[in-house]
C-alpha atoms as a PDB file:
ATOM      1  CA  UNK A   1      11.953  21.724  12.449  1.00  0.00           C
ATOM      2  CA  UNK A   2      12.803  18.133  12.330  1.00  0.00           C
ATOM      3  CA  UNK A   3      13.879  17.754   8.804  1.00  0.00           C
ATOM      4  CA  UNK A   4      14.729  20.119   5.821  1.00  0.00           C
ATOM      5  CA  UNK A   5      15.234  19.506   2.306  1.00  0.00           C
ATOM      6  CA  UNK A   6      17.048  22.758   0.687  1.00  0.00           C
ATOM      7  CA  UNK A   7      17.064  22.802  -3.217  1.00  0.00           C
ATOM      8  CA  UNK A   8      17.750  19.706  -3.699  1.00  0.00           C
ATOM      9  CA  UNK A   9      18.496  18.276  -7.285  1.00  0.00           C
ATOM     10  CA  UNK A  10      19.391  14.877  -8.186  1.00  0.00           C
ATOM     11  CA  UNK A  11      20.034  13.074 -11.747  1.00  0.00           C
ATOM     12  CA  UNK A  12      19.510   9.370 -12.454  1.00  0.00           C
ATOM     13  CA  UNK A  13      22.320   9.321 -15.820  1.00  0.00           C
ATOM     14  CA  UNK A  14      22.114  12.357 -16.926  1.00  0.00           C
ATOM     15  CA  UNK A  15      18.506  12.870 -16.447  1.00  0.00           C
ATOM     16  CA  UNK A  16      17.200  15.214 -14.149  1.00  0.00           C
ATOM     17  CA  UNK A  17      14.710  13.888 -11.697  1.00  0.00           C
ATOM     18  CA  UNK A  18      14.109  17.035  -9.179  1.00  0.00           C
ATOM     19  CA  UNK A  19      14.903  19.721  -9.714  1.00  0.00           C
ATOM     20  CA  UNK A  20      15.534  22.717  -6.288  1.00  0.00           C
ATOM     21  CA  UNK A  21      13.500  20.884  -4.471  1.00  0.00           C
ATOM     22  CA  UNK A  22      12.694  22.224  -0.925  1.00  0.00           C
ATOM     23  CA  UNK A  23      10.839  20.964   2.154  1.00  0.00           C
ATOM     24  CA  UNK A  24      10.494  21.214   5.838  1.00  0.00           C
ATOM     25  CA  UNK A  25       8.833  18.764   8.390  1.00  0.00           C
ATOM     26  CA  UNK A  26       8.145  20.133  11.826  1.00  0.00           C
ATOM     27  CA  UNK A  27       7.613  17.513  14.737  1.00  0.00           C
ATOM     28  CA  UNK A  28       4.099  15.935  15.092  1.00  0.00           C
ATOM     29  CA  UNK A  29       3.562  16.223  11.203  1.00  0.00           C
ATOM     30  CA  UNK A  30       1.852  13.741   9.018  1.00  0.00           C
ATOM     31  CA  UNK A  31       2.889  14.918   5.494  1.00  0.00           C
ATOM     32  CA  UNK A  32       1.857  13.550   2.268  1.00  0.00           C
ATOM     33  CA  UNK A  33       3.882  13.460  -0.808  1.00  0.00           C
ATOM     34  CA  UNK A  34       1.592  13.163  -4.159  1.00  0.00           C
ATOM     35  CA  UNK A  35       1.978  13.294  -7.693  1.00  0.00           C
ATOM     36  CA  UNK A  36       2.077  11.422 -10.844  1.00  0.00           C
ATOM     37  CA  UNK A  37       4.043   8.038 -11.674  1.00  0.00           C
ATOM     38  CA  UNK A  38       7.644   9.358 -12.439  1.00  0.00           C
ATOM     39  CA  UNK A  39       7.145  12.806 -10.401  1.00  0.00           C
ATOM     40  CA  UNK A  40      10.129  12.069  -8.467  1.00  0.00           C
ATOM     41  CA  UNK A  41       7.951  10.944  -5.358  1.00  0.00           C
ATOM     42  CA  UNK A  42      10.019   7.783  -4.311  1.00  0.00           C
ATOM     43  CA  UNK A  43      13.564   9.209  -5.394  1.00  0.00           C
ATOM     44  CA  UNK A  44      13.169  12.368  -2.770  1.00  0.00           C
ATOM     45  CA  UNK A  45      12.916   9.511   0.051  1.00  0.00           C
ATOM     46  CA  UNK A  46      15.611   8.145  -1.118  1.00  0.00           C
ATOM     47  CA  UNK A  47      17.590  11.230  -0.881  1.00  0.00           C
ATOM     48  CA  UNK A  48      16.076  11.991   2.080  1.00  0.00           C
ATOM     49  CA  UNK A  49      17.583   9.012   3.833  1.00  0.00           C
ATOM     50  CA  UNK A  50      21.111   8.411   2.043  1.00  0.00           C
ATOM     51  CA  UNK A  51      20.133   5.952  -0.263  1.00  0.00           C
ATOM     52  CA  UNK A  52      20.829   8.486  -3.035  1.00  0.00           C
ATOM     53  CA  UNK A  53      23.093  11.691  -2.544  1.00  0.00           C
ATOM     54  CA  UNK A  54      21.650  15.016  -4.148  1.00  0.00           C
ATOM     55  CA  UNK A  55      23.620  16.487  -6.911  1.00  0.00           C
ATOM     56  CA  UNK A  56      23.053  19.702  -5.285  1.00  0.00           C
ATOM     57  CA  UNK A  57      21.365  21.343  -2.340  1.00  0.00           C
ATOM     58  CA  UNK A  58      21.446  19.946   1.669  1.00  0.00           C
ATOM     59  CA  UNK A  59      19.098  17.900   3.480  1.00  0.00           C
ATOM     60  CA  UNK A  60      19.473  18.827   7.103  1.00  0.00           C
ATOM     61  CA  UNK A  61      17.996  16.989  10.337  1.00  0.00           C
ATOM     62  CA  UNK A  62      17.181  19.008  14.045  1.00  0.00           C
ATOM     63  CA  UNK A  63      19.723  17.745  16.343  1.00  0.00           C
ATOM     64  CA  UNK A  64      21.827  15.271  13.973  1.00  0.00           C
ATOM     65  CA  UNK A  65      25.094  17.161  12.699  1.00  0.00           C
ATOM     66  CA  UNK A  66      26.055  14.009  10.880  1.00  0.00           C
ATOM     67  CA  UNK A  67      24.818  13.327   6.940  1.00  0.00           C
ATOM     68  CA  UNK A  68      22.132  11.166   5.655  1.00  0.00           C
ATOM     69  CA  UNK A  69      23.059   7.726   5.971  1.00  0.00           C
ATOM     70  CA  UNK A  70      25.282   8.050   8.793  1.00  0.00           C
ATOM     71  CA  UNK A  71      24.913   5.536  11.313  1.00  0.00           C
ATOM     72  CA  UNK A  72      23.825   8.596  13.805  1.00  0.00           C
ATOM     73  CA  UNK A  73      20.769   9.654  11.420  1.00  0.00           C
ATOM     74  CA  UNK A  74      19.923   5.858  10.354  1.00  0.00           C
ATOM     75  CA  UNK A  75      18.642   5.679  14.055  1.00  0.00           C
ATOM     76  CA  UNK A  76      16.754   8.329  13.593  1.00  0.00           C
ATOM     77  CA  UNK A  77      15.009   7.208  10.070  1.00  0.00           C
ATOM     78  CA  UNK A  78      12.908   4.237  10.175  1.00  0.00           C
ATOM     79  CA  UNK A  79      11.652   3.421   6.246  1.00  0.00           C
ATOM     80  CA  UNK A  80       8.644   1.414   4.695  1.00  0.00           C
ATOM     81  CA  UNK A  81      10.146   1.045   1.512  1.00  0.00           C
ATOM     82  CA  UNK A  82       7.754   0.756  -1.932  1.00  0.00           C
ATOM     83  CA  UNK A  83       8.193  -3.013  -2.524  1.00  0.00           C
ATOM     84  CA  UNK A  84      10.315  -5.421  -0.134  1.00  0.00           C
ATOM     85  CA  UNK A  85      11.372  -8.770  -0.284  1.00  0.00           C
ATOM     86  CA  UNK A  86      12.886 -10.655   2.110  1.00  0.00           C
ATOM     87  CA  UNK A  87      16.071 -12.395   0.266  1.00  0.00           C
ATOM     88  CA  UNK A  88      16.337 -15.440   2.047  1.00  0.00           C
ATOM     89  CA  UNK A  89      13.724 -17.345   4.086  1.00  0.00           C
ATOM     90  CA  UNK A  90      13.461 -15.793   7.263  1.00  0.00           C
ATOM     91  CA  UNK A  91      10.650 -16.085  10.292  1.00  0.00           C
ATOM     92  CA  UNK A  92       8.626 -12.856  10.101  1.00  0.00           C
ATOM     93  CA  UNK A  93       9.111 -11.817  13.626  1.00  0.00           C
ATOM     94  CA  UNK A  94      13.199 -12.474  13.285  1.00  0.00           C
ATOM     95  CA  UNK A  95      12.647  -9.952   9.985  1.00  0.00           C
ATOM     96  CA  UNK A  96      10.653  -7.521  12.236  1.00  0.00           C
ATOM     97  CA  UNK A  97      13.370  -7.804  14.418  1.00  0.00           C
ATOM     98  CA  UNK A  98      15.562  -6.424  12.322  1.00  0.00           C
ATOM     99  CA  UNK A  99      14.262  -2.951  12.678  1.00  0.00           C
ATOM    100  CA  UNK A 100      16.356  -2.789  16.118  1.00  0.00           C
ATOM    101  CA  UNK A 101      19.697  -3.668  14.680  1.00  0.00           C
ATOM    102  CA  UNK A 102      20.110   0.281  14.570  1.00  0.00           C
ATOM    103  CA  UNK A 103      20.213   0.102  18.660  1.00  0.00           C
ATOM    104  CA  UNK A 104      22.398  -2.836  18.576  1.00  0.00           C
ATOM    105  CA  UNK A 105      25.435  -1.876  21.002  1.00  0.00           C
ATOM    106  CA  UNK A 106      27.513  -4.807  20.650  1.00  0.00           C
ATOM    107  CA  UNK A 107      26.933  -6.755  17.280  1.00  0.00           C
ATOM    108  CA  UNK A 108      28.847 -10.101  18.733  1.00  0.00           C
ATOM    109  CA  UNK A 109      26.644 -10.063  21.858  1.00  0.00           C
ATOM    110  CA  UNK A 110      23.873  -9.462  19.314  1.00  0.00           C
ATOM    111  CA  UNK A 111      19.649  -8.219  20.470  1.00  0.00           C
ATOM    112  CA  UNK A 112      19.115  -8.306  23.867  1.00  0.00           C
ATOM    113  CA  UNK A 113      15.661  -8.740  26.057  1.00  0.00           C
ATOM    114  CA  UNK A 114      14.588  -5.163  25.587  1.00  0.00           C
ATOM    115  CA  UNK A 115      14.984  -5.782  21.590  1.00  0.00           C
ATOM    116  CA  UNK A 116      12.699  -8.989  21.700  1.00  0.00           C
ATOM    117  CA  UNK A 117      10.164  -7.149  24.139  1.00  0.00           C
ATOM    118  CA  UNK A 118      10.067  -4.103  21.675  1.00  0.00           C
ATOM    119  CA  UNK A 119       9.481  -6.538  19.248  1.00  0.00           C
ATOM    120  CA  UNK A 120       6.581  -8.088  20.975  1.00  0.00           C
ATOM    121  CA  UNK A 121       5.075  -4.603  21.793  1.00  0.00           C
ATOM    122  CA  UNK A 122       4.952  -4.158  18.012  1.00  0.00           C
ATOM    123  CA  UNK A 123       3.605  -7.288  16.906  1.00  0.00           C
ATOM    124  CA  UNK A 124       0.498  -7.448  19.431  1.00  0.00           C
ATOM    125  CA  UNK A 125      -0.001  -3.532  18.631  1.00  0.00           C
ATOM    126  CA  UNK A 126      -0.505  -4.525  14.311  1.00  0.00           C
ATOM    127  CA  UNK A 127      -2.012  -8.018  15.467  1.00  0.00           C
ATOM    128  CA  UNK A 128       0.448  -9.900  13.735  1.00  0.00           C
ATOM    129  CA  UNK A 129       0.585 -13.032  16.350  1.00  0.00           C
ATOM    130  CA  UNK A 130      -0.244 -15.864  13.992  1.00  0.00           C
ATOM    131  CA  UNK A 131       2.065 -13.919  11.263  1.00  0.00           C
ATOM    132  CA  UNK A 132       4.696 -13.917  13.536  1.00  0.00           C
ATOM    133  CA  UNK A 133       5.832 -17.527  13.290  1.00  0.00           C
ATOM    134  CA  UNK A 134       5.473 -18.019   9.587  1.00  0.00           C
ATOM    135  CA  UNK A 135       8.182 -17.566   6.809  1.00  0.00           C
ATOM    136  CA  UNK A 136       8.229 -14.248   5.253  1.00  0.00           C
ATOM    137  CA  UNK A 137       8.491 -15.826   2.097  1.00  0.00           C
ATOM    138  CA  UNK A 138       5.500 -17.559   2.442  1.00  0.00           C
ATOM    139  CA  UNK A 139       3.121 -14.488   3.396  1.00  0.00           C
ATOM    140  CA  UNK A 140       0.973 -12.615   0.634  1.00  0.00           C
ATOM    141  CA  UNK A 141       1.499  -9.093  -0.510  1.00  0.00           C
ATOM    142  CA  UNK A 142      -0.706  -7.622   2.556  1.00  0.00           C
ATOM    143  CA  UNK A 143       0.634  -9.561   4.946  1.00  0.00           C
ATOM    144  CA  UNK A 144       4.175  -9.139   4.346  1.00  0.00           C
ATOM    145  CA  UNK A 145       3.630  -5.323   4.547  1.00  0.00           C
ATOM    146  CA  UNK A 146       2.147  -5.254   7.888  1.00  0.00           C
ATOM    147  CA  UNK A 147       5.373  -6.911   8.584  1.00  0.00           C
ATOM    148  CA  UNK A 148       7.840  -4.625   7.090  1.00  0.00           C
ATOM    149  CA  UNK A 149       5.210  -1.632   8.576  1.00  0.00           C
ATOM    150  CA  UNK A 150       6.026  -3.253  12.020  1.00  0.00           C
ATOM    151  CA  UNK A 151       9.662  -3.363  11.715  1.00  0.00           C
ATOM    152  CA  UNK A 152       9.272   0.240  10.783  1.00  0.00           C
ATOM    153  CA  UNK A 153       7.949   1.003  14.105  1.00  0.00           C
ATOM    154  CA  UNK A 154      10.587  -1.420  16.071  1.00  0.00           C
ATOM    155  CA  UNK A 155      13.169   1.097  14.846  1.00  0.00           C
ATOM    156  CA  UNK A 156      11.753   3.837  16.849  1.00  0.00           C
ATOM    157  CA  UNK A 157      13.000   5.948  14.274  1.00  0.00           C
ATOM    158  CA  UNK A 158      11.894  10.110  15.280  1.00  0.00           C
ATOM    159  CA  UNK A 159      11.187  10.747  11.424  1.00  0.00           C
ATOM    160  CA  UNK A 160       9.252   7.833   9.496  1.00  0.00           C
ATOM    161  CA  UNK A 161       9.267   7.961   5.350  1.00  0.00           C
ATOM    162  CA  UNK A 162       6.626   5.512   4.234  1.00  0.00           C
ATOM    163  CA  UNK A 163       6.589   5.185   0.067  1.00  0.00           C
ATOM    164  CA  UNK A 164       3.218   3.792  -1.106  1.00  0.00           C
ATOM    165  CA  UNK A 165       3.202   1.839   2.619  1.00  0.00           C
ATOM    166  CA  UNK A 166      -0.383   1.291   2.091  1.00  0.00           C
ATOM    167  CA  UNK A 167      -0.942  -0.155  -1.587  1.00  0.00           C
ATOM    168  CA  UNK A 168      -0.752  -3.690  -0.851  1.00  0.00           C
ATOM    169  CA  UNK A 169      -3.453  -3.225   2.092  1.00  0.00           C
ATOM    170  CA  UNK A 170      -7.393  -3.501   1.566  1.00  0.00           C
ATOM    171  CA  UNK A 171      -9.238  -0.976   2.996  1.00  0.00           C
ATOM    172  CA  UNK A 172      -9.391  -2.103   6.497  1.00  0.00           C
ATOM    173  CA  UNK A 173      -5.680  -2.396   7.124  1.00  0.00           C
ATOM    174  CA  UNK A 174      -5.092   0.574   4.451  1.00  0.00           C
ATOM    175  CA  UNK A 175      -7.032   2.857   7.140  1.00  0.00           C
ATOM    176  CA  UNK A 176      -5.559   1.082  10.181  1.00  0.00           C
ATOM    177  CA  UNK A 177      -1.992   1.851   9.397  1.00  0.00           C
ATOM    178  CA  UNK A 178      -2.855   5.510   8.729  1.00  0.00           C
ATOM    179  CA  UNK A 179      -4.916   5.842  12.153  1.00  0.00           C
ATOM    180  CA  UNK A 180      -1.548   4.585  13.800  1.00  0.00           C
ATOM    181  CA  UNK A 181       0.639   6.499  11.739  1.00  0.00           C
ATOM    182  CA  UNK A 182      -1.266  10.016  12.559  1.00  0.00           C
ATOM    183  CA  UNK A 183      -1.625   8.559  16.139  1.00  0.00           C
ATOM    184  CA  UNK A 184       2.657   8.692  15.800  1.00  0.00           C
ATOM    185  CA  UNK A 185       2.485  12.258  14.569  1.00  0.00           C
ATOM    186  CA  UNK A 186       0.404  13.639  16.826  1.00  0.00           C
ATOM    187  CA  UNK A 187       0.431  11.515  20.146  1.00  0.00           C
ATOM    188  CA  UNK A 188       4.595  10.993  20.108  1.00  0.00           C
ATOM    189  CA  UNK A 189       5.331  13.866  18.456  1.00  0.00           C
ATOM    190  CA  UNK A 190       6.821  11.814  15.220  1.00  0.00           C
ATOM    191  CA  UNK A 191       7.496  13.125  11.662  1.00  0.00           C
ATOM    192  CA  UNK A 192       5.668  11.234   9.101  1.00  0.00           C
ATOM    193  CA  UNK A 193       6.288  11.747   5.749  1.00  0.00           C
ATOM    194  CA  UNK A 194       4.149   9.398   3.319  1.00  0.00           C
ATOM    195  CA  UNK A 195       4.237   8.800  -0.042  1.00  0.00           C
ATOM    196  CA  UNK A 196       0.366   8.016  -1.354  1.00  0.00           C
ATOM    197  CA  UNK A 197      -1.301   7.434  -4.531  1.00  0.00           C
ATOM    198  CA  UNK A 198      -4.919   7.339  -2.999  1.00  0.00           C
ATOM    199  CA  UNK A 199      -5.612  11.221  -2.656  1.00  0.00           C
ATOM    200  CA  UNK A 200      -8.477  10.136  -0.230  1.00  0.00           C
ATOM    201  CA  UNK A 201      -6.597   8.634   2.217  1.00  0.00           C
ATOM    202  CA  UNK A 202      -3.516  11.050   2.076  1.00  0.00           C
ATOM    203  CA  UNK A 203      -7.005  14.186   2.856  1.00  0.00           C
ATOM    204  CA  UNK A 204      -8.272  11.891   5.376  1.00  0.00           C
ATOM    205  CA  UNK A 205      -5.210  11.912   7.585  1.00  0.00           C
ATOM    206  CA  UNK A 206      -2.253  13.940   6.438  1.00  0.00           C
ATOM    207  CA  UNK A 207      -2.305  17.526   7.678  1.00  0.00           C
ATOM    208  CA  UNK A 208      -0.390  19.293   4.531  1.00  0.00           C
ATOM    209  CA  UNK A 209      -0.067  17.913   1.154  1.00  0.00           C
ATOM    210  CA  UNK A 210       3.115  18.563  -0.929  1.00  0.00           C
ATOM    211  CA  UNK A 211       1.811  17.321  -4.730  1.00  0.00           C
ATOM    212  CA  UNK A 212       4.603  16.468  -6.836  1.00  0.00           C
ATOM    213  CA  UNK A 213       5.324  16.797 -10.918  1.00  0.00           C
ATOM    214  CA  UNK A 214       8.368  16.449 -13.284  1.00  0.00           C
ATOM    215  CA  UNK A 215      10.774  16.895 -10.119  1.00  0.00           C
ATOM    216  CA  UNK A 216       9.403  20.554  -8.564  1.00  0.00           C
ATOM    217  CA  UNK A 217       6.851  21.472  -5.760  1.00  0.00           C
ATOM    218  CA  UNK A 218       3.990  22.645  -7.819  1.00  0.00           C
ATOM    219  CA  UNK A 219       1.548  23.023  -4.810  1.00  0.00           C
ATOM    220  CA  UNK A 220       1.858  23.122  -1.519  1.00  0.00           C
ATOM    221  CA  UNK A 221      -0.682  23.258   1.799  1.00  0.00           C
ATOM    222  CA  UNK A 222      -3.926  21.788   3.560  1.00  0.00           C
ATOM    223  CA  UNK A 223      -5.689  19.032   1.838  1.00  0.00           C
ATOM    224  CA  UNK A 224      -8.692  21.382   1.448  1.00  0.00           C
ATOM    225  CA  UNK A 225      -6.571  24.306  -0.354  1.00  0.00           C
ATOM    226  CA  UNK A 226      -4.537  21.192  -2.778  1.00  0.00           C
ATOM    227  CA  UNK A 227      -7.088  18.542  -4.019  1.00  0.00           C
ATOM    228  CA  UNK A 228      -9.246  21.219  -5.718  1.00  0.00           C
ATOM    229  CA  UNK A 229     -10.988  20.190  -9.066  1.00  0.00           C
ATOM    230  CA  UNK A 230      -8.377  22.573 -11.211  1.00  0.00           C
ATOM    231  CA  UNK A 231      -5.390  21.563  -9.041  1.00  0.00           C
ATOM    232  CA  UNK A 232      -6.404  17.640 -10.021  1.00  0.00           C
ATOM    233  CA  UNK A 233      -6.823  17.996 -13.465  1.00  0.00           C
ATOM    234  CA  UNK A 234      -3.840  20.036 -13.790  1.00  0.00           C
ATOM    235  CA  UNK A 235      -1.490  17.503 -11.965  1.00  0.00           C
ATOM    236  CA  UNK A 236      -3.188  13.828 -13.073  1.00  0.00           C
ATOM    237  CA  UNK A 237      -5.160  15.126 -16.689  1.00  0.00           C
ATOM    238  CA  UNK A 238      -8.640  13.396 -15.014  1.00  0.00           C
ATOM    239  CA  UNK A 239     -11.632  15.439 -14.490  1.00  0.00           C
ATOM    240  CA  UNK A 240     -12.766  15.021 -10.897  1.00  0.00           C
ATOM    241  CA  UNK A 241     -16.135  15.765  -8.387  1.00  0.00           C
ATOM    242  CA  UNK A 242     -14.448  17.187  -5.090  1.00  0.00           C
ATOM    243  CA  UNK A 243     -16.983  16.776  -2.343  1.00  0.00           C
ATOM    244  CA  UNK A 244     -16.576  17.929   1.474  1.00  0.00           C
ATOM    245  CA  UNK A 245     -17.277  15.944   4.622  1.00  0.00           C
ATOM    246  CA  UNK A 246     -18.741  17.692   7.904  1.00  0.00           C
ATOM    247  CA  UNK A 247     -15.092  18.392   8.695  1.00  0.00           C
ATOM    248  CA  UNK A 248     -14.412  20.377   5.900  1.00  0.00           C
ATOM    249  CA  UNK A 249     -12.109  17.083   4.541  1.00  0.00           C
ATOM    250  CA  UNK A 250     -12.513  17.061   1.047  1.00  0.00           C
ATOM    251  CA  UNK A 251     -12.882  13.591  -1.141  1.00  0.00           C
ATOM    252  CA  UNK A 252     -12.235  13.085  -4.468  1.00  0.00           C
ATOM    253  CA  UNK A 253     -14.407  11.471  -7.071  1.00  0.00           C
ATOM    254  CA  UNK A 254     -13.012  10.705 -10.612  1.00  0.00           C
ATOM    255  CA  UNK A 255     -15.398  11.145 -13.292  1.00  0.00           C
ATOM    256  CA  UNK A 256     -15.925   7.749 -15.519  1.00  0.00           C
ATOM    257  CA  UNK A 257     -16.587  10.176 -18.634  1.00  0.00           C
ATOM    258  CA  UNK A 258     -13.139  11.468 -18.632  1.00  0.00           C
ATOM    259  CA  UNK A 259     -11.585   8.059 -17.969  1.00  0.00           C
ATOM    260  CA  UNK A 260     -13.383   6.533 -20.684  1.00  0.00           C
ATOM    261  CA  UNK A 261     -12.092   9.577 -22.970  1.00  0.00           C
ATOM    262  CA  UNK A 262      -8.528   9.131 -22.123  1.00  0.00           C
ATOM    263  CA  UNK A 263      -9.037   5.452 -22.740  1.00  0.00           C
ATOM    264  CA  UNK A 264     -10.751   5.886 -26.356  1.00  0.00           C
ATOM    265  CA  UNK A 265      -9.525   3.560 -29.679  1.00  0.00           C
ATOM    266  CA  UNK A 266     -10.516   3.594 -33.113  1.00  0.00           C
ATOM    267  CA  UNK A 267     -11.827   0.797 -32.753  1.00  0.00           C
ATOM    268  CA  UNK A 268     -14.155   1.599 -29.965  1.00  0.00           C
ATOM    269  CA  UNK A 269     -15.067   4.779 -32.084  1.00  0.00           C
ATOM    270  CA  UNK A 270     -15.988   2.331 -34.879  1.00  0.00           C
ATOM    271  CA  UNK A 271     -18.345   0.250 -32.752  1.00  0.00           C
ATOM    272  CA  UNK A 272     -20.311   2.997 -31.655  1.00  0.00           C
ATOM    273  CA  UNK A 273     -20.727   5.036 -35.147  1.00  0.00           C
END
């Protein structure tokens, strides 16, 4: 077990966000975290690396007797937060190189060559050459995530929380980011923990699906056992088709009817009486 979450609860002023939360990550694990907007989702990460400290309950890493946040763990957690940007302008490969500052030995001598090469490695990996030189501030949405995606992996962190790391991507990058993430999990033995909106990607490539609502674990297990047409109506309120690949991978298709439903005015029931 790399990581372990043990009934955790945690209020933003007053208001209780999760509630007993538990969870365990074992090494080599690509885990998806789901649920609706406001299901707590983004706040666990945070608790899970320091950023937030749980009102009660322990969070507990394999091998790491210090807390969350301490300098010890922050090696050991490399982040892709929700939405970053960079404060100042900054060349995009001097923000990716940031991600190594957790390695830094001696902050006056400041990165040495094995930083820079690291760097490199990651860079030519995500095919972020012609990125590389530009100002962060000047990249789009997209672009800027592949960035903060690479500093992620610079970090060489043994337990990776990505929230939403993928919704600024199209498709292409979207898929290429997961391939390398589950290539993380199950080549170098990584923990991945992701936070994902897009229940098709999070079935394609995450091996057990914790889904998410008002603070609790309501269901918990394979992709193929979780995105079930009752469990998705239950958790999101949308109807849903649930189809199977030849792998047994299931994909979900909303139904327009029960979109349009939800979506219903009186004055769209007045133009078609």
């Amino acid at each position: 077990m790399c990581l372990e979450a043990e009934n955790i609860s945690f209020a933003y002023h007053q208001r209780l966000i999760l509630k007993e939360l538990s969870l365990s990550l074992k090494s080599g694990e690509f885990l998806g975290i789901l649920g609706p907007n406001g299901s707590g989702k983004s706040t666990l990460l945070k608790n899970l690396l320091g950023f937030l400290k749980p009102s009660s309950g322990r969070i507990v890493f394999s091998g790491c007797g210090a807390a969350p946040g301490h300098a010890e763990c922050s090696r050991r957690l490399a982040f892709v937060p929700q939405n970053s940007r960079p404060p100042a302008s900054i060349q995009a490969r001097d923000l990716i190189l940031m991600g190594r500052l957790p390695h830094m030995k001696d902050r006056w001598a400041g990165y040495v060559k094995a930083d820079r090469q690291k760097v490199e490695e990651a860079i030519r990996l995500l095919g972020l050459e012609e990125l590389a030189e530009r100002d962060a501030l000047s990249l789009s949405g997209g672009e800027l995530q592949k960035v903060i995606i690479c500093r992620c992996l610079v970090q060489e962190g043994d337990i990776l929380l990505l929230d939403e790391a993928t919704s600024g991507l199209d498709l292409n990058h979207s898929i290429e980011i997961m391939e390398l993430m589950r290539k993380k999990a199950e080549g170098e033995g990584k923990c991945v923990v992701a936070v994902l909106h897009d229940l098709n990607l999070a079935a394609q490539y995450c091996g057990r699906i914790v889904l998410l609502k008002n603070g609790r674990t309501l269901y918990e297990g394979s992709p193929d056992k979780i995105l079930t047409e009752d469990i998705i109506e239950e958790v999101y309120g949308v109807r849903a088709e649930v189809k199977y690949d030849e792998y047994g991978r299931p994909f979900v298709l909303p139904r327009r009817t029960a979109a349009l439903r939800l979506m219903r005015t009186p004055q769209m029931e007045a133009v078609n009486v």
